[in-house]
PDB file of N, CA and C in Angstrom:
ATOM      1  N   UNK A   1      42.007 105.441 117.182  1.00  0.00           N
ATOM      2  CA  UNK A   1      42.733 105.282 118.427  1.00  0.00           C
ATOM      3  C   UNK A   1      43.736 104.157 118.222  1.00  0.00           C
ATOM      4  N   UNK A   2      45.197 104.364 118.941  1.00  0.00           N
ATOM      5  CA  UNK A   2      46.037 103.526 118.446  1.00  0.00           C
ATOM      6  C   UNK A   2      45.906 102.160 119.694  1.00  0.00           C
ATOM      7  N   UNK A   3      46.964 101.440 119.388  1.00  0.00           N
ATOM      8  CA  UNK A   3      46.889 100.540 120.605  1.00  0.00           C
ATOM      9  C   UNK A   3      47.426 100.857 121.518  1.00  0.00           C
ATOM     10  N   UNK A   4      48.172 101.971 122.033  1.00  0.00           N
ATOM     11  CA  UNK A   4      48.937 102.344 123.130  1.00  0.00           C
ATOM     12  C   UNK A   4      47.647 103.395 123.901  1.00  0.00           C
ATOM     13  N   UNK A   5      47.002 104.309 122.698  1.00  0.00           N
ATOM     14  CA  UNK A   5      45.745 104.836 123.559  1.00  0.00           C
ATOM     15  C   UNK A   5      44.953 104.029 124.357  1.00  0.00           C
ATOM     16  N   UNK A   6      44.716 102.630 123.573  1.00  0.00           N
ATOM     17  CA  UNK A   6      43.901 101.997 123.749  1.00  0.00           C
ATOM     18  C   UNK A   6      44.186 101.185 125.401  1.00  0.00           C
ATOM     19  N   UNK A   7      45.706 100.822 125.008  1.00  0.00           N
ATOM     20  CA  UNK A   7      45.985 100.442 126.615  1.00  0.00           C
ATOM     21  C   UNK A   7      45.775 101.054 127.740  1.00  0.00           C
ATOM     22  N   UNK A   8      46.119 102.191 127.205  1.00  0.00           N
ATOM     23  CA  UNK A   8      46.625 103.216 128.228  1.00  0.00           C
ATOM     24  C   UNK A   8      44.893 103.980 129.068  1.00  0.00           C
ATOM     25  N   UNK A   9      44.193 103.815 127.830  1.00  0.00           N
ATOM     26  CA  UNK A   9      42.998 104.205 128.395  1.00  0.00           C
ATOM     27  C   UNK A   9      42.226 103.128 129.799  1.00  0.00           C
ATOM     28  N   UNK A  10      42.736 101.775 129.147  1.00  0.00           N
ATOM     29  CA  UNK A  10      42.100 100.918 129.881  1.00  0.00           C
ATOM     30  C   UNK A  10      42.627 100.820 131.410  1.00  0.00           C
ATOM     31  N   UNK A  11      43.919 100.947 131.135  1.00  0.00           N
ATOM     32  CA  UNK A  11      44.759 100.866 132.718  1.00  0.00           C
ATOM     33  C   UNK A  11      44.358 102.103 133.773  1.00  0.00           C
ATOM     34  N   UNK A  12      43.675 103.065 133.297  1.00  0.00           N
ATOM     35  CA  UNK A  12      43.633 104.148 133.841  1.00  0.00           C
ATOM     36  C   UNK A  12      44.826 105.286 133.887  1.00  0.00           C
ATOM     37  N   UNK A  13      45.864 105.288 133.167  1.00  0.00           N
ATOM     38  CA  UNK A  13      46.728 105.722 133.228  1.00  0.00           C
ATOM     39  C   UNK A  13      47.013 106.646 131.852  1.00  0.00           C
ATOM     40  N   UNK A  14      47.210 107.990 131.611  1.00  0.00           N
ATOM     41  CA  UNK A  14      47.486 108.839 131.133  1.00  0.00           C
ATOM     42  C   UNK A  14      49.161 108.478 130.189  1.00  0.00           C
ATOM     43  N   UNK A  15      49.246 109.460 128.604  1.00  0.00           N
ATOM     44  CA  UNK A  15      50.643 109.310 128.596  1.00  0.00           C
ATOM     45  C   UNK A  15      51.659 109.767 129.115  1.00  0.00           C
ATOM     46  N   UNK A  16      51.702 110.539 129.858  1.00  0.00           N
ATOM     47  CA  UNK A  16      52.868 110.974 130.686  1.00  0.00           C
ATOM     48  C   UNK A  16      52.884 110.152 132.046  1.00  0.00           C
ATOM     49  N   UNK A  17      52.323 109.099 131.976  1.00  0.00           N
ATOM     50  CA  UNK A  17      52.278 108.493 132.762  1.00  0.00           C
ATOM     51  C   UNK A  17      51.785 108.273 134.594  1.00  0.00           C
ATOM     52  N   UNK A  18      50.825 109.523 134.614  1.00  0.00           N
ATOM     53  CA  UNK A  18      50.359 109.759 135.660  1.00  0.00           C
ATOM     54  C   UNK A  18      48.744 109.457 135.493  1.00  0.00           C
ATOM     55  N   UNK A  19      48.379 109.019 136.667  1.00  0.00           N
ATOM     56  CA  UNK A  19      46.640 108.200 136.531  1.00  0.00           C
ATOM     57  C   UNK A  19      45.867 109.421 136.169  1.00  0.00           C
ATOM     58  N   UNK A  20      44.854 108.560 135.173  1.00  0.00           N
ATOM     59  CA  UNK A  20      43.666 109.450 134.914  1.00  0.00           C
ATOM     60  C   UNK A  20      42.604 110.253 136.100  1.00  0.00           C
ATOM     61  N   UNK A  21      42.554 108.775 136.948  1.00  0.00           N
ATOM     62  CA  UNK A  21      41.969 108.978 137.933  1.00  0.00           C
ATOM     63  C   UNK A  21      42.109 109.725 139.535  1.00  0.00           C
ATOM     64  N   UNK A  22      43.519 109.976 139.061  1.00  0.00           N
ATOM     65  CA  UNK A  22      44.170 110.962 140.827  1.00  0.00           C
ATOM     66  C   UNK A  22      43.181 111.963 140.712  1.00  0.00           C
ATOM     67  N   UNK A  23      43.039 112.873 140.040  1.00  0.00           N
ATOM     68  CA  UNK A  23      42.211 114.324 140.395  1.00  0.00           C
ATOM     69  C   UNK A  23      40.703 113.458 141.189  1.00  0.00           C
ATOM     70  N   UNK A  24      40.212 112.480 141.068  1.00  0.00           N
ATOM     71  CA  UNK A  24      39.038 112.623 141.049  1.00  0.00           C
ATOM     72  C   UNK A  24      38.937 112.143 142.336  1.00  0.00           C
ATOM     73  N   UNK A  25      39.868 111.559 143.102  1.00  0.00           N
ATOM     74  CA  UNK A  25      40.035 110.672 144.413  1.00  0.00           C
ATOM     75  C   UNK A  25      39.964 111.558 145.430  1.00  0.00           C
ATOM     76  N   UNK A  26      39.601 111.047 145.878  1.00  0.00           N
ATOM     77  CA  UNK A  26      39.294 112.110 147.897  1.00  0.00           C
ATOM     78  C   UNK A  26      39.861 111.215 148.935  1.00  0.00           C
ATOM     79  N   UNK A  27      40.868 112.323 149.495  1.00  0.00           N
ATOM     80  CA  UNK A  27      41.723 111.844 150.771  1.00  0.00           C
ATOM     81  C   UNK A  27      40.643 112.299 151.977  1.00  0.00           C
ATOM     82  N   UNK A  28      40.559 111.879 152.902  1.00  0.00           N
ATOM     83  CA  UNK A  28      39.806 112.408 154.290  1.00  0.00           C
ATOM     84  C   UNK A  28      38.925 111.219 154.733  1.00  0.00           C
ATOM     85  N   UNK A  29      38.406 111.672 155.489  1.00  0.00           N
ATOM     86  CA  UNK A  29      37.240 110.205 155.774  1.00  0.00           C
ATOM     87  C   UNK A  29      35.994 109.961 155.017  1.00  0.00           C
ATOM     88  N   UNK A  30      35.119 109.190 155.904  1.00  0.00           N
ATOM     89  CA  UNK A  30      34.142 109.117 154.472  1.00  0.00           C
ATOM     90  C   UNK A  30      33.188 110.084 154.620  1.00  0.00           C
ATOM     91  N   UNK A  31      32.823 110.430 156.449  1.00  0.00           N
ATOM     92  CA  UNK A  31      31.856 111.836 156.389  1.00  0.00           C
ATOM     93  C   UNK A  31      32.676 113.098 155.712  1.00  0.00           C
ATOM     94  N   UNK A  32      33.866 113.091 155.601  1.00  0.00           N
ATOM     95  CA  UNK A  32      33.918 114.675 154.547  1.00  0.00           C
ATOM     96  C   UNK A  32      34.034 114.527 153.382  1.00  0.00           C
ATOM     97  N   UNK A  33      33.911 112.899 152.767  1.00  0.00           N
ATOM     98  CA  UNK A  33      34.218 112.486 151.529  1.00  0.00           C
ATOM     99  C   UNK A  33      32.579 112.806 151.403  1.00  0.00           C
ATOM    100  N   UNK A  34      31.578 112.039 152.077  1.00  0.00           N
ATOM    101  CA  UNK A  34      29.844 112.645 151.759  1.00  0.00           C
ATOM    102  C   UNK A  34      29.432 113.924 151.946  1.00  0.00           C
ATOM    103  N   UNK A  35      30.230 114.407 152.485  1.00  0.00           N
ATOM    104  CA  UNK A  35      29.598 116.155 152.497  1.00  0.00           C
ATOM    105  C   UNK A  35      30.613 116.889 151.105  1.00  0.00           C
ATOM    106  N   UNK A  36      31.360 116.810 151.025  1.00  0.00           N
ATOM    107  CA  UNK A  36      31.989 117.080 149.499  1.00  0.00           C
ATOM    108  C   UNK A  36      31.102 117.001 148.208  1.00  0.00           C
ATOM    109  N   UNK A  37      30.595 115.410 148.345  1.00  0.00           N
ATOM    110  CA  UNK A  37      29.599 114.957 147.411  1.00  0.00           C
ATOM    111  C   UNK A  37      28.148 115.792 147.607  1.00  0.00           C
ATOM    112  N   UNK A  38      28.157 115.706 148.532  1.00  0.00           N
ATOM    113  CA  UNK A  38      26.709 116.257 149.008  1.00  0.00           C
ATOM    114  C   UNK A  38      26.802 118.015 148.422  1.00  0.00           C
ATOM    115  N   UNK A  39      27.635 118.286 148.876  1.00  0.00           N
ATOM    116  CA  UNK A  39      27.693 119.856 148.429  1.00  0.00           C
ATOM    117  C   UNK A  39      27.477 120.444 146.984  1.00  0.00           C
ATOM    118  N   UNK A  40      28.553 119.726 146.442  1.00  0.00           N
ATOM    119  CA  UNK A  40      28.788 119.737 144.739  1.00  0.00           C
ATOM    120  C   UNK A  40      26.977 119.299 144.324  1.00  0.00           C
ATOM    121  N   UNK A  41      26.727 118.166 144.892  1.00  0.00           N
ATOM    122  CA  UNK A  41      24.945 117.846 144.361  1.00  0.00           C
ATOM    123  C   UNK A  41      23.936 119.367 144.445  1.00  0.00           C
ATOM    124  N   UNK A  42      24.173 119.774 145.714  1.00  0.00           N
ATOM    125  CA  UNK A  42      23.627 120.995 145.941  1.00  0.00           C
ATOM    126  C   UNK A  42      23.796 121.890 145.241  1.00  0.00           C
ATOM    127  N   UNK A  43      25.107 122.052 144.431  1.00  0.00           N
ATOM    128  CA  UNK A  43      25.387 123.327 143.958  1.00  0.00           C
ATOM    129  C   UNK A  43      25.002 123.104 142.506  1.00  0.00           C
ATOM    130  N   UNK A  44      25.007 121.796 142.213  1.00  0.00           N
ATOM    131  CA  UNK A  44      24.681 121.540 140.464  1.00  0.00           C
ATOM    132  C   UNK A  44      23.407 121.567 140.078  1.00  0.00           C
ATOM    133  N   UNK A  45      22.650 121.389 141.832  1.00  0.00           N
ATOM    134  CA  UNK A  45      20.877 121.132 141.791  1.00  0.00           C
ATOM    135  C   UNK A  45      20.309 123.095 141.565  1.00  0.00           C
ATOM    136  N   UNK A  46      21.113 123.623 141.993  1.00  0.00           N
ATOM    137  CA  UNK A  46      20.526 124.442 142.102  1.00  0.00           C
ATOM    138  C   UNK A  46      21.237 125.377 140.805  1.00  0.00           C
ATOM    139  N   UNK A  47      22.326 125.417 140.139  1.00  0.00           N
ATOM    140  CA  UNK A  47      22.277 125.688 138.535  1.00  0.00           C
ATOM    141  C   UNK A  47      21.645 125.020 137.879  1.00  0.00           C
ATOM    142  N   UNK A  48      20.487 124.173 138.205  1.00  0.00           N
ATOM    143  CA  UNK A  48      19.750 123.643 137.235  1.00  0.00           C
ATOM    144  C   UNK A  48      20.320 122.528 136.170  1.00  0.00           C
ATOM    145  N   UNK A  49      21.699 121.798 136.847  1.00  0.00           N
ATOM    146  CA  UNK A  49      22.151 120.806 136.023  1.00  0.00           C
ATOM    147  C   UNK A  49      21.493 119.414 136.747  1.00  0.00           C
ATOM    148  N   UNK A  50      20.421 118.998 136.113  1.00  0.00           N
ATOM    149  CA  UNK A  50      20.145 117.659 137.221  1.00  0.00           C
ATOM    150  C   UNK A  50      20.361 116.425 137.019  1.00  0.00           C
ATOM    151  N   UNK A  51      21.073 116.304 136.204  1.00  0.00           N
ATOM    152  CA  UNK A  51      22.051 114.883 135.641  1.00  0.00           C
ATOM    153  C   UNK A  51      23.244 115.088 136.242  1.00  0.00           C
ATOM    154  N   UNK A  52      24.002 115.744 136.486  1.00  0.00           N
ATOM    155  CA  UNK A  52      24.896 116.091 137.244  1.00  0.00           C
ATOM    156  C   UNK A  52      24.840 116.110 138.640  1.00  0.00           C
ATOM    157  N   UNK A  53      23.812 116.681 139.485  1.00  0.00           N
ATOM    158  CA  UNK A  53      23.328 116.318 140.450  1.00  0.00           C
ATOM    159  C   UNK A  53      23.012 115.383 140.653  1.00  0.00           C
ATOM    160  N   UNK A  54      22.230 114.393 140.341  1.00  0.00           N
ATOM    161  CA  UNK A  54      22.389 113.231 140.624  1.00  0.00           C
ATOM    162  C   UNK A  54      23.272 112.248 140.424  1.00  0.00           C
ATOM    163  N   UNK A  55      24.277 112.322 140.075  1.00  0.00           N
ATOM    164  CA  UNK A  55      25.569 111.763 139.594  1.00  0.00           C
ATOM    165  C   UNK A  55      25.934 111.721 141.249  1.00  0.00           C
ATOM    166  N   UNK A  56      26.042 113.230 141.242  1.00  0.00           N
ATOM    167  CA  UNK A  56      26.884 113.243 142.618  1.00  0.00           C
ATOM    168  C   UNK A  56      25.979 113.075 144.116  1.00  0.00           C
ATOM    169  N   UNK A  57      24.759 113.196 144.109  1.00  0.00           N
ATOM    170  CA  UNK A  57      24.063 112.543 145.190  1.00  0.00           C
ATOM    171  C   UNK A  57      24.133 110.932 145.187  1.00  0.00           C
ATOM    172  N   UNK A  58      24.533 110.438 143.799  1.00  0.00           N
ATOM    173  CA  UNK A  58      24.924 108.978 143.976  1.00  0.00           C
ATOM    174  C   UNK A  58      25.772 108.678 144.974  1.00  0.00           C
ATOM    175  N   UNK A  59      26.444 109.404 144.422  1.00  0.00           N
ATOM    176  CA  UNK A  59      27.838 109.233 145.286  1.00  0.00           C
ATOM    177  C   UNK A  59      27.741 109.638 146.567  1.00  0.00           C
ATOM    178  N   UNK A  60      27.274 110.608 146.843  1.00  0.00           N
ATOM    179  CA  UNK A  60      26.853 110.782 148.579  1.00  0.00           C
ATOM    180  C   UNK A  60      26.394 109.570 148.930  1.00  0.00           C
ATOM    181  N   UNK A  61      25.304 109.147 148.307  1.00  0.00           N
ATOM    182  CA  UNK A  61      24.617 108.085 149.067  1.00  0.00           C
ATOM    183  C   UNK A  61      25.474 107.060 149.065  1.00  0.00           C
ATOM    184  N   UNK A  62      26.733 106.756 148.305  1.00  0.00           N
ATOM    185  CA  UNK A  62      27.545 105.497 148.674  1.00  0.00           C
ATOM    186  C   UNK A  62      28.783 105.488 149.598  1.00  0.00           C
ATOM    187  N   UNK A  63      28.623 106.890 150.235  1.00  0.00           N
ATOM    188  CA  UNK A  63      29.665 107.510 151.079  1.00  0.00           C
ATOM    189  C   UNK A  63      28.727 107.484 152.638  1.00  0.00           C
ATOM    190  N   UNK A  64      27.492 107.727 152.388  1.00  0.00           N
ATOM    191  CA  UNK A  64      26.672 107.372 153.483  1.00  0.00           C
ATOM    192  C   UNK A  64      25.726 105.921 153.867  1.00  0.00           C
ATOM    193  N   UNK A  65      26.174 105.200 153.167  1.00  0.00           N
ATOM    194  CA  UNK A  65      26.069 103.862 152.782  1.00  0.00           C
ATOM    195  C   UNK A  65      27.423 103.309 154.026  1.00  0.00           C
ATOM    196  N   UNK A  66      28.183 103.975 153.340  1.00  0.00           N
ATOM    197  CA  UNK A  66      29.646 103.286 154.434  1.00  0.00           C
ATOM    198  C   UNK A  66      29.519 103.861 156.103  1.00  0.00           C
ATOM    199  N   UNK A  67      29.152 104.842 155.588  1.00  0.00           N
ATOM    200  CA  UNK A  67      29.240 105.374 157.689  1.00  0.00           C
ATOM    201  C   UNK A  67      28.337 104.794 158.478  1.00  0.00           C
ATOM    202  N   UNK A  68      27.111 104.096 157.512  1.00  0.00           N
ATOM    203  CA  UNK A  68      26.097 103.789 158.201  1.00  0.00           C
ATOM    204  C   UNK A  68      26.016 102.380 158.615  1.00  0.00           C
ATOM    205  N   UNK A  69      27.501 101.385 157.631  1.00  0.00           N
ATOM    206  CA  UNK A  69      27.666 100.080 157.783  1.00  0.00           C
ATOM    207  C   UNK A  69      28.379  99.518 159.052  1.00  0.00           C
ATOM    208  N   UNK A  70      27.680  98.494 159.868  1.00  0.00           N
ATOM    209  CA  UNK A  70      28.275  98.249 161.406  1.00  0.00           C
ATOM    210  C   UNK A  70      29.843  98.100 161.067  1.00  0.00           C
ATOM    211  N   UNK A  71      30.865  98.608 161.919  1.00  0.00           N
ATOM    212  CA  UNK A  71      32.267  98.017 161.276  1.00  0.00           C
ATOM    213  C   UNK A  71      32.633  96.797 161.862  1.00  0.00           C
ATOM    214  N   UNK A  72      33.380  96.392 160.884  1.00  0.00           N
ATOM    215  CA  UNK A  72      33.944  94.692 160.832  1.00  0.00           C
ATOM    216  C   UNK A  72      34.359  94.406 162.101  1.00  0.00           C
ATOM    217  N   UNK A  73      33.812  93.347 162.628  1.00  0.00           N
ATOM    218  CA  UNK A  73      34.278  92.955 164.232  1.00  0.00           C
ATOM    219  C   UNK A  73      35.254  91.719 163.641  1.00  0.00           C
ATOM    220  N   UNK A  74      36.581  92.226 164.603  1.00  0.00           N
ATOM    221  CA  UNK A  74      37.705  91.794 164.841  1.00  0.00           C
ATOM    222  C   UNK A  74      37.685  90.148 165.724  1.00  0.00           C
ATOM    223  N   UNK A  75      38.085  88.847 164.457  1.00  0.00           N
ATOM    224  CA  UNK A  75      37.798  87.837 166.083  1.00  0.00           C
ATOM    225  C   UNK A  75      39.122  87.846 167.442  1.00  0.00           C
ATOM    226  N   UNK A  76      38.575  87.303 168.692  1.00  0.00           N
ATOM    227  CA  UNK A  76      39.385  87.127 169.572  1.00  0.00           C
ATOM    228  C   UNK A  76      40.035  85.826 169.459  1.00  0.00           C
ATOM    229  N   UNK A  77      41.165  86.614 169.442  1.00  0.00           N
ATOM    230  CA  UNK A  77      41.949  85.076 169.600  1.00  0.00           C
ATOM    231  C   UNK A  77      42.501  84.341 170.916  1.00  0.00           C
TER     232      UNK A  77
END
């Protein structure tokens, strides 16, 4: 691996210059961001991939982690 792979890997960024990481990002809120996750878990649990499934029930649970956190109270000024 050269040093430009090497950068390029680290920044997250691809050579044509578009992120590695866009495909993997979810626009919407966080309950359809956990039912997304949740689904894909379901569907990998039940082809019998269960490393994969739990990958992505991780991730549910850190998407239902957030809905379940009180939200940040604003002070009065």
């Amino acid at each position: 691996m050269n040093n430009s792979q090497r950068s390029s890997r680290q920044s997250g960024t691809r050579a044509d210059g578009r992120s590695s990481h866009s495909s993997s990002r979810r626009s919407g809120s966080d309950r359809q961001t956990y039912e997304h996750y949740l689904a894909l878990a379901r569907e990998k649990s039940s082809a019998g991939e269960r490393i994969e499934a739990e990958n992505y029930y991780q991730h549910a649970e850190h998407y239902f982690r957030l809905m379940a956190a009180p939200a940040p109270r604003t002070p009065v000024a």
